[in-house]
Structures are given as structure tokens and as C-alpha cells.
Protein backbone atom coordinates (compact mmCIF):
# COMPACT_ATOMS: atom_id res chain seq x y z
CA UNK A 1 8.99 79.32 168.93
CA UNK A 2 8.29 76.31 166.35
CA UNK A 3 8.51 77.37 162.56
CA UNK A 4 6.21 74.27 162.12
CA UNK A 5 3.59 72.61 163.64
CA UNK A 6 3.20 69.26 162.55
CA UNK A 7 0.56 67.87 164.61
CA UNK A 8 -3.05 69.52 165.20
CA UNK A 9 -6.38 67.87 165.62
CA UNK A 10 -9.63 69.41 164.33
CA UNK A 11 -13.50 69.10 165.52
CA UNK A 12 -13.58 66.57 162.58
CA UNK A 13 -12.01 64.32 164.69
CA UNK A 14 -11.60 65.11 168.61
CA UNK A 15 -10.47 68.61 168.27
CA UNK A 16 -12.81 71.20 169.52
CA UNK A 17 -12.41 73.80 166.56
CA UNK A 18 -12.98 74.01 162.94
CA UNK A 19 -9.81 74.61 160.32
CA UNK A 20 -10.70 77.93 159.75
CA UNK A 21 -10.60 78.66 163.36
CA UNK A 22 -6.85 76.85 163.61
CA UNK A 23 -6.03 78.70 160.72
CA UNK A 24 -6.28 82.04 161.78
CA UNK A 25 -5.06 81.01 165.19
CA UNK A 26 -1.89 80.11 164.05
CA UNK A 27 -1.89 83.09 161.28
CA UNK A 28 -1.48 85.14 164.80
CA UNK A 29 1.15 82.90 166.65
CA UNK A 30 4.48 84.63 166.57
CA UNK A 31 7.32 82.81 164.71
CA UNK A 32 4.47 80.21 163.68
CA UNK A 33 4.36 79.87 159.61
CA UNK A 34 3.18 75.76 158.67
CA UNK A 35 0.86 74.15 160.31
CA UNK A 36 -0.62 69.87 160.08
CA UNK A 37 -4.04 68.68 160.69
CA UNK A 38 -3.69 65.63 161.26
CA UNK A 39 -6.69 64.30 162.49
CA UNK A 40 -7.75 60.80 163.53
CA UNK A 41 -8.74 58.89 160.70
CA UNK A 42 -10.54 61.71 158.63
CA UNK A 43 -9.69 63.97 156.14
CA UNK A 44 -12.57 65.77 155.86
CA UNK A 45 -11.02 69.22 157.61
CA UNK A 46 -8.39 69.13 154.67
CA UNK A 47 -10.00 71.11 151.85
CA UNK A 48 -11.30 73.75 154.12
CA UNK A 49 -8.13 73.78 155.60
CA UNK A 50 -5.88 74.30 153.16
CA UNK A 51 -8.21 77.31 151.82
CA UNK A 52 -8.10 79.04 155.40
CA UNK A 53 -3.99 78.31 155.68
CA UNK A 54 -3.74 80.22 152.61
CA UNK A 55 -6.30 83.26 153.06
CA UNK A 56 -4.21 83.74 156.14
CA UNK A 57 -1.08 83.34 154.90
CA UNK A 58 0.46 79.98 156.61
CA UNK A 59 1.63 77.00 154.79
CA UNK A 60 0.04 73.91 155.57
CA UNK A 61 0.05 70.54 155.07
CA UNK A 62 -2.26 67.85 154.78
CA UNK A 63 -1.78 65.00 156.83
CA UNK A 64 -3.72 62.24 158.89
CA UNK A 65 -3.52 60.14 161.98
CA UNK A 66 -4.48 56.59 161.74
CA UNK A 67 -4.54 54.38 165.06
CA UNK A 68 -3.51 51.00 164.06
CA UNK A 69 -1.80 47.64 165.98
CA UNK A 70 1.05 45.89 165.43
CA UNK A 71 2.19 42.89 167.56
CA UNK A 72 -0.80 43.45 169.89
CA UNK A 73 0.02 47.31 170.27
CA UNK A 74 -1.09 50.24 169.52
CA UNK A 75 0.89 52.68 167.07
CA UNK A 76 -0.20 56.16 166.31
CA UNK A 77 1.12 56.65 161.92
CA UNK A 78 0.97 59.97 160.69
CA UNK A 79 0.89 60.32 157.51
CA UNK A 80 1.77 63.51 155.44
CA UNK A 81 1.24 65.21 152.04
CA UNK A 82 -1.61 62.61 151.61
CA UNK A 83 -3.90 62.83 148.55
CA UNK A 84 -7.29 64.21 150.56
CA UNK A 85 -9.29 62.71 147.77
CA UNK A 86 -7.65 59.29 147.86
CA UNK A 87 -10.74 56.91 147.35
CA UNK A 88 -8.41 54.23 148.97
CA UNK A 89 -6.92 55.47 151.83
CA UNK A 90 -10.90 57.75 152.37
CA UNK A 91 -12.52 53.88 152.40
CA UNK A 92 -9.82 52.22 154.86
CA UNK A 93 -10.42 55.61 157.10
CA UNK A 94 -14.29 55.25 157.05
CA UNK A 95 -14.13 51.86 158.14
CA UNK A 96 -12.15 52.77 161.17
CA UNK A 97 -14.42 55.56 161.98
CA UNK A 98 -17.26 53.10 162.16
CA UNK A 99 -15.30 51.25 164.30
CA UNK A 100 -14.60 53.78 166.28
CA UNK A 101 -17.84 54.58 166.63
CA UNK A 102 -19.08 51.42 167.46
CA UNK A 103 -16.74 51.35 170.19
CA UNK A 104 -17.79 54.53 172.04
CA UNK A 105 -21.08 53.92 171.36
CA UNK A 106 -20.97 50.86 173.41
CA UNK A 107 -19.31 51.89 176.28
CA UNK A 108 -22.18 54.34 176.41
CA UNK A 109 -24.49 52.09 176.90
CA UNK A 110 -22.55 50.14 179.22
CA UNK A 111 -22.14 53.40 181.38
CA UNK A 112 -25.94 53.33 181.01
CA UNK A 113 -26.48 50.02 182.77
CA UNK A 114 -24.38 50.94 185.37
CA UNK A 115 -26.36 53.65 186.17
CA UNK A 116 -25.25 56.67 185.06
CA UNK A 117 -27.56 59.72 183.13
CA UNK A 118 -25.95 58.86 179.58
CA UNK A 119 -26.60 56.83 176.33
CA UNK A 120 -24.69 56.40 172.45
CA UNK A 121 -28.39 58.01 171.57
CA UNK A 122 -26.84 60.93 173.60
CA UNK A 123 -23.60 61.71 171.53
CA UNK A 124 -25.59 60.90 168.53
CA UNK A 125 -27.75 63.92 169.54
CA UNK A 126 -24.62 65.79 169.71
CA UNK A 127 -24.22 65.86 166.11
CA UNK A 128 -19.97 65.87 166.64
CA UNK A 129 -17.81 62.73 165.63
CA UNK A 130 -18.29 60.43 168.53
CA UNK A 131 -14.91 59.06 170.05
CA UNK A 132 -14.15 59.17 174.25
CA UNK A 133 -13.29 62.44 174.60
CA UNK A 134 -16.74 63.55 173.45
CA UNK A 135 -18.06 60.98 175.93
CA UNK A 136 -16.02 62.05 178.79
CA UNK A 137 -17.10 66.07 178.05
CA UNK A 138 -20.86 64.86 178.51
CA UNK A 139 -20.21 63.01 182.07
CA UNK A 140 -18.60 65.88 182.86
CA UNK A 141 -21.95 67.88 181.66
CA UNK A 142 -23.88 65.54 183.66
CA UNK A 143 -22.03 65.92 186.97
CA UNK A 144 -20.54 62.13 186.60
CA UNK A 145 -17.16 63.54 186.44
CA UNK A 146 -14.94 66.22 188.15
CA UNK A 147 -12.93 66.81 184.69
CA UNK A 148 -12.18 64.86 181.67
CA UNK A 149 -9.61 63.75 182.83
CA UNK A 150 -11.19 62.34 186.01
CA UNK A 151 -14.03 60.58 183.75
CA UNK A 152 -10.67 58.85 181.34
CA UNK A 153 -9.97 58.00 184.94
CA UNK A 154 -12.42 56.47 186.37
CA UNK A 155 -14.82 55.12 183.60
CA UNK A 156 -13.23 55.49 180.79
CA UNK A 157 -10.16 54.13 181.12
CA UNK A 158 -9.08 50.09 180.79
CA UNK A 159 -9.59 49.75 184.30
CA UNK A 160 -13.45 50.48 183.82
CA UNK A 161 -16.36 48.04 183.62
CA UNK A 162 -17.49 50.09 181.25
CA UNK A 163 -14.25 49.87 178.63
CA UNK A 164 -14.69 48.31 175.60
CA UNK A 165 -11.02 47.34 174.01
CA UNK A 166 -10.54 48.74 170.49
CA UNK A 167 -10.61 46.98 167.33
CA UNK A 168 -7.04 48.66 165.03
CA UNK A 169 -6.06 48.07 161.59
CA UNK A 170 -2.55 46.36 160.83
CA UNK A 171 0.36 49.23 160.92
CA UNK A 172 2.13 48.13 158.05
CA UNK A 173 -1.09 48.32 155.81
CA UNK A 174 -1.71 51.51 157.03
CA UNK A 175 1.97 52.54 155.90
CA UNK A 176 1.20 51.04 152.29
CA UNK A 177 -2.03 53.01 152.33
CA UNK A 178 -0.36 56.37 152.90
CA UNK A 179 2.25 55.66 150.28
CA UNK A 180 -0.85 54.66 148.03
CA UNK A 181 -2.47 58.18 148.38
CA UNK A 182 0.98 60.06 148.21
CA UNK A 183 2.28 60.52 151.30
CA UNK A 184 4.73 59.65 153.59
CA UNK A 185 4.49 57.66 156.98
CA UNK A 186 5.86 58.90 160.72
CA UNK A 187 5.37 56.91 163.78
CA UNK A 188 3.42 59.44 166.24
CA UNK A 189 5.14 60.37 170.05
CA UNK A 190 6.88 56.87 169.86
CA UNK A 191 8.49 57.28 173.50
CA UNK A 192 5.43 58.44 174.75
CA UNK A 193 3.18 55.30 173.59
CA UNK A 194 6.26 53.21 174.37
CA UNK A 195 6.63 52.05 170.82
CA UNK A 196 10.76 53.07 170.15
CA UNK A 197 11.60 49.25 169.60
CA UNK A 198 9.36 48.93 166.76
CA UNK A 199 10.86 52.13 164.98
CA UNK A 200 13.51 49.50 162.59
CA UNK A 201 10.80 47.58 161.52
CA UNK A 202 8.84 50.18 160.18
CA UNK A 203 11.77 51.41 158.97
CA UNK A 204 12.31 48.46 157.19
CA UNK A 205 8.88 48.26 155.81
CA UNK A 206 9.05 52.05 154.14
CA UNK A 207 8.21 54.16 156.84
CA UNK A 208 9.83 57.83 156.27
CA UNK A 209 10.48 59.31 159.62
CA UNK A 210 9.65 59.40 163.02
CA UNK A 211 8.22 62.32 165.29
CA UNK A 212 11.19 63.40 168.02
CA UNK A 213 9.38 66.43 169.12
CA UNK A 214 6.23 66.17 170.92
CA UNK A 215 4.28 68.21 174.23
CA UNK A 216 4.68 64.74 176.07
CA UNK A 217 7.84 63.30 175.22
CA UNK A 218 10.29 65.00 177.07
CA UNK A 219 13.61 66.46 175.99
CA UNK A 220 15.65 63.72 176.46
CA UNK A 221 13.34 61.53 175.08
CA UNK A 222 13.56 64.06 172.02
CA UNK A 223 17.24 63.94 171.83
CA UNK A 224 17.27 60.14 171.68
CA UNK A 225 14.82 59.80 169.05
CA UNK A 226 16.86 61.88 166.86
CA UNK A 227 20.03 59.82 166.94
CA UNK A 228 17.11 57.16 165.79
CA UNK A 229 16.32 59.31 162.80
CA UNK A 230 20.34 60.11 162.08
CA UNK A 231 21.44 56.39 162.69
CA UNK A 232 18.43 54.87 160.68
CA UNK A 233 18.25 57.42 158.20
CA UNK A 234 15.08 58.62 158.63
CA UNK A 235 13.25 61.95 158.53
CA UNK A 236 12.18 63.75 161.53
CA UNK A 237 8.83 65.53 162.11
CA UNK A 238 7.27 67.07 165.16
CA UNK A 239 4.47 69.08 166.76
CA UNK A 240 2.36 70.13 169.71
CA UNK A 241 -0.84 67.32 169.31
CA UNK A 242 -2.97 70.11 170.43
CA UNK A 243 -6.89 69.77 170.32
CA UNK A 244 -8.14 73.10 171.43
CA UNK A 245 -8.49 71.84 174.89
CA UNK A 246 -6.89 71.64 178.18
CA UNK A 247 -6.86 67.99 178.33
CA UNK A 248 -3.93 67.20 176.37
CA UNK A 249 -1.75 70.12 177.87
CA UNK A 250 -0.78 71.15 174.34
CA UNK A 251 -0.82 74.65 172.64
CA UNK A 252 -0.83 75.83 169.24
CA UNK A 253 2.79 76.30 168.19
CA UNK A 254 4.06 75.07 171.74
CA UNK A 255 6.25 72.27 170.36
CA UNK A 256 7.33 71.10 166.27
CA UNK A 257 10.33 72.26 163.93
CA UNK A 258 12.46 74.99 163.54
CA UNK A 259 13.16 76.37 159.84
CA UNK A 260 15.73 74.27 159.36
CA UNK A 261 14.35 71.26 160.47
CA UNK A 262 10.89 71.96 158.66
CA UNK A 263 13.25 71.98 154.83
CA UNK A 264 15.04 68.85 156.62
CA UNK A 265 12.06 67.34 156.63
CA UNK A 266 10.65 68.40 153.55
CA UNK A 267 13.63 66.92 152.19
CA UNK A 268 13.09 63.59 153.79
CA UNK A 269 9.13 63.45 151.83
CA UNK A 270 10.88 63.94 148.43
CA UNK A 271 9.10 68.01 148.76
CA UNK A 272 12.85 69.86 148.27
């Protein structure tokens, strides 16, 4: 079992539980003692999460994932042992929110036109950060959708009439922003979102490490990411992505670091 988990998502993004929940979830995973949220472009689960990691006695650190695009592609940058009160990198995430929100919101209403039982006034009502996922739980509420994975599918995905493409920040000034607030950058599951060419540049331009481990990059995907790391000099991070669902296949604790690979990347953020 993982020593570390390195990548979790809370319901202050598009998880479906609150820190304190996580917390004492992991608290009761066996071998399981550190634990990331790293949710999308928020940190407001941090403070609440550090409190819970340490009532129940598991080491955590704070991190974030910001979506961003570089050369007309998406990139996934984690970015750990941030500053949660960073009044820089809290205004560049806001922003994105709002455009994520914007986003969803729109393909609501497009889904509205074409006829289906849904609205953006609908996951307003829901009171929980709007972003697709939410949206495809409700058609499946409504009986649009077999699963959420058959609404991404059908009328969600970029095959839809109803997708609306996403507006991303630059990657490299979300790199300088993490620096900025004290942390350190890691290109997210860069085999799975087909992004392993890039990893030099952003290498180049600061970034610390890169994450080999991952529940969807398989283990010869792993393998070769870490001769990346060694040849580029980079550190290594890894965990499950897991969001308290069954749509990402993920489990607390299912994938991340070993002991020694946690200190060898604690190492690699200056933290040793």
C-alpha cells in the first residue's frame, strides 16, 4: 500500500466529500500516513484540511490543481506546499473558477434548448461548485443518462452539440504562480493526457517534478516516466486522483509513494 497519497479531490472542487471526511478516511487506510488535496483551482478545503489531517494523525500537504494550456493543450500542474493564503495565486484561481463556471453553466442551457429537463439555474440550486461532473450527476437524476459516464459520453463530451470548449490559463504562468505562493510545480498523469513531450520544457521553465504514479497511467507508463524524472533531474510525485466516486475508478490510497519515495520527494521541494 502507498505511504503517500499525493492526489485527492474534495467537494470544494468535484470531489464528493468534505476534508474532514478524507481525513479520517485515510486516518483508517492501512499503510496510508500523507495525504494531498489537490483540488481544481481552489484552496478553500486547505485550512480545514490540514486541521482534520492532524486530529487524526496523517500528514498532509497542501497542494492544488490548476487546468491550464500550453501550445493549444491542455496540462493538468499540481502544485504543492502552496501558501493557502496566497492573495496571488487565490485571485488567478478565482478567475478560473468563474470561468469554469461560465462554461458549465452554458452547456446547461444549451442541453436546455435541446430539450432536455435541465438548466445552469439548476446546479445553481445545488449550492455545490458547478463544473461537468456535477452536471452529468443531475442528467443522471433526471433519467437523461444511464451513468455519468454515459452522460460525459453522450452530451457532455466534445462530440456534443451541447459542448462548450474551455477557456485555460497559460502553463508556464501558472508554474510562476505556484513558485510565487511557495510551492513547487508537477505536471499531473502526463502519459495519460498525452502531454510527455512537453515534460523538458517545463523543465526548463522551473517546473520541479513530474507525477509517474497515477490510477490511469499504467505501469509501464510509470516506469518510463521515471527514467524522465532520473534523466531530467526532476522530482517524482504520485497518487490515486480519487474523488469519492466511482467515476474515476480511483480509491483512497490505491496508487502514490512509498516511504522512500515520499522523503525523495520531499527532497526534490527543498522540505528535507
Amino acid at each position: 500500500m502507498p505511504f503517500a497519497d499525493l492526489h485527492t479531490h474534495s467537494s470544494a472542487s468535484d470531489g464528493t466529500y468534505g476534508p474532514d471526511h478524507i481525513a479520517r478516511l485515510a486516518a483508517r487506510t492501512d499503510g496510508l500516513r500523507v495525504i494531498s488535496i489537490t483540488d481544481h483551482d481552489s484552496l478553500a478545503a486547505l485550512g480545514a484540511a490540514a486541521l482534520s489531517c492532524d486530529a487524526h494523525g496523517v500528514d498532509f500537504v497542501c497542494g492544488v490543481e490548476i487546468t491550464t494550456r500550453y501550445d493549444q493543450r491542455t496540462v493538468h500542474m499540481l502544485g504543492y506546499f502552496i501558501d493557502p493564503q496566497s492573495p496571488v495565486l487565490g485571485d488567478y484561481l478565482d478567475a478560473n473558477r468563474q470561468r469554469r463556471a461560465r462554461r458549465v453553466y452554458a452547456m446547461a442551457d444549451l442541453l436546455q434548448q435541446h430539450g432536455y429537463p435541465i438548466c445552469a439555474d439548476d446546479l445553481r440550486a445545488t449550492g455545490e461548485t458547478p463544473n461537468r461532473p456535477l452536471l452529468a450527476r443531475l442528467l443522471v437524476e433526471r433519467g437523461c443518462a444511464t451513468s455519468v459516464d454515459d452522460a460525459f459520453a453522450r452530451l457532455l463530451g466534445a462530440s456534443s452539440p451541447c459542448y462548450v470548449d474551455a477557456v485555460y490559463p497559460d502553463t508556464i504562468e501558472a508554474m510562476r504562480l505556484i513558485s510565487e505562493a511557495g510551492g513547487c510545480s508537477f505536471v499531473a498523469h502526463p502519459a495519460r493526457y498525452r502531454v510527455v513531450d512537453l515534460i523538458s520544457r517545463f523543465a526548463r521553465e522551473g517546473m520541479t517534478g513530474l507525477e509517474a504514479y497515477h490510477t490511469l497511467q499504467t505501469p509501464s507508463q510509470s516506469a518510463e516516466l521515471f527514467e524522465i524524472a532520473r534523466d531530467l533531474h526532476l522530482g517524482v510525485s504520485g497518487g490515486s486522483d480519487w474523488h469519492g466516486d466511482d467515476v474515476h475508478r480511483a480509491r483512497l490510497g490505491g496508487v502514490g509513494l512509498d516511504e522512500r519515495q515520499y522523503h525523495a520527494f520531499l527532497a526534490a521541494c527543498g522540505r528535507l
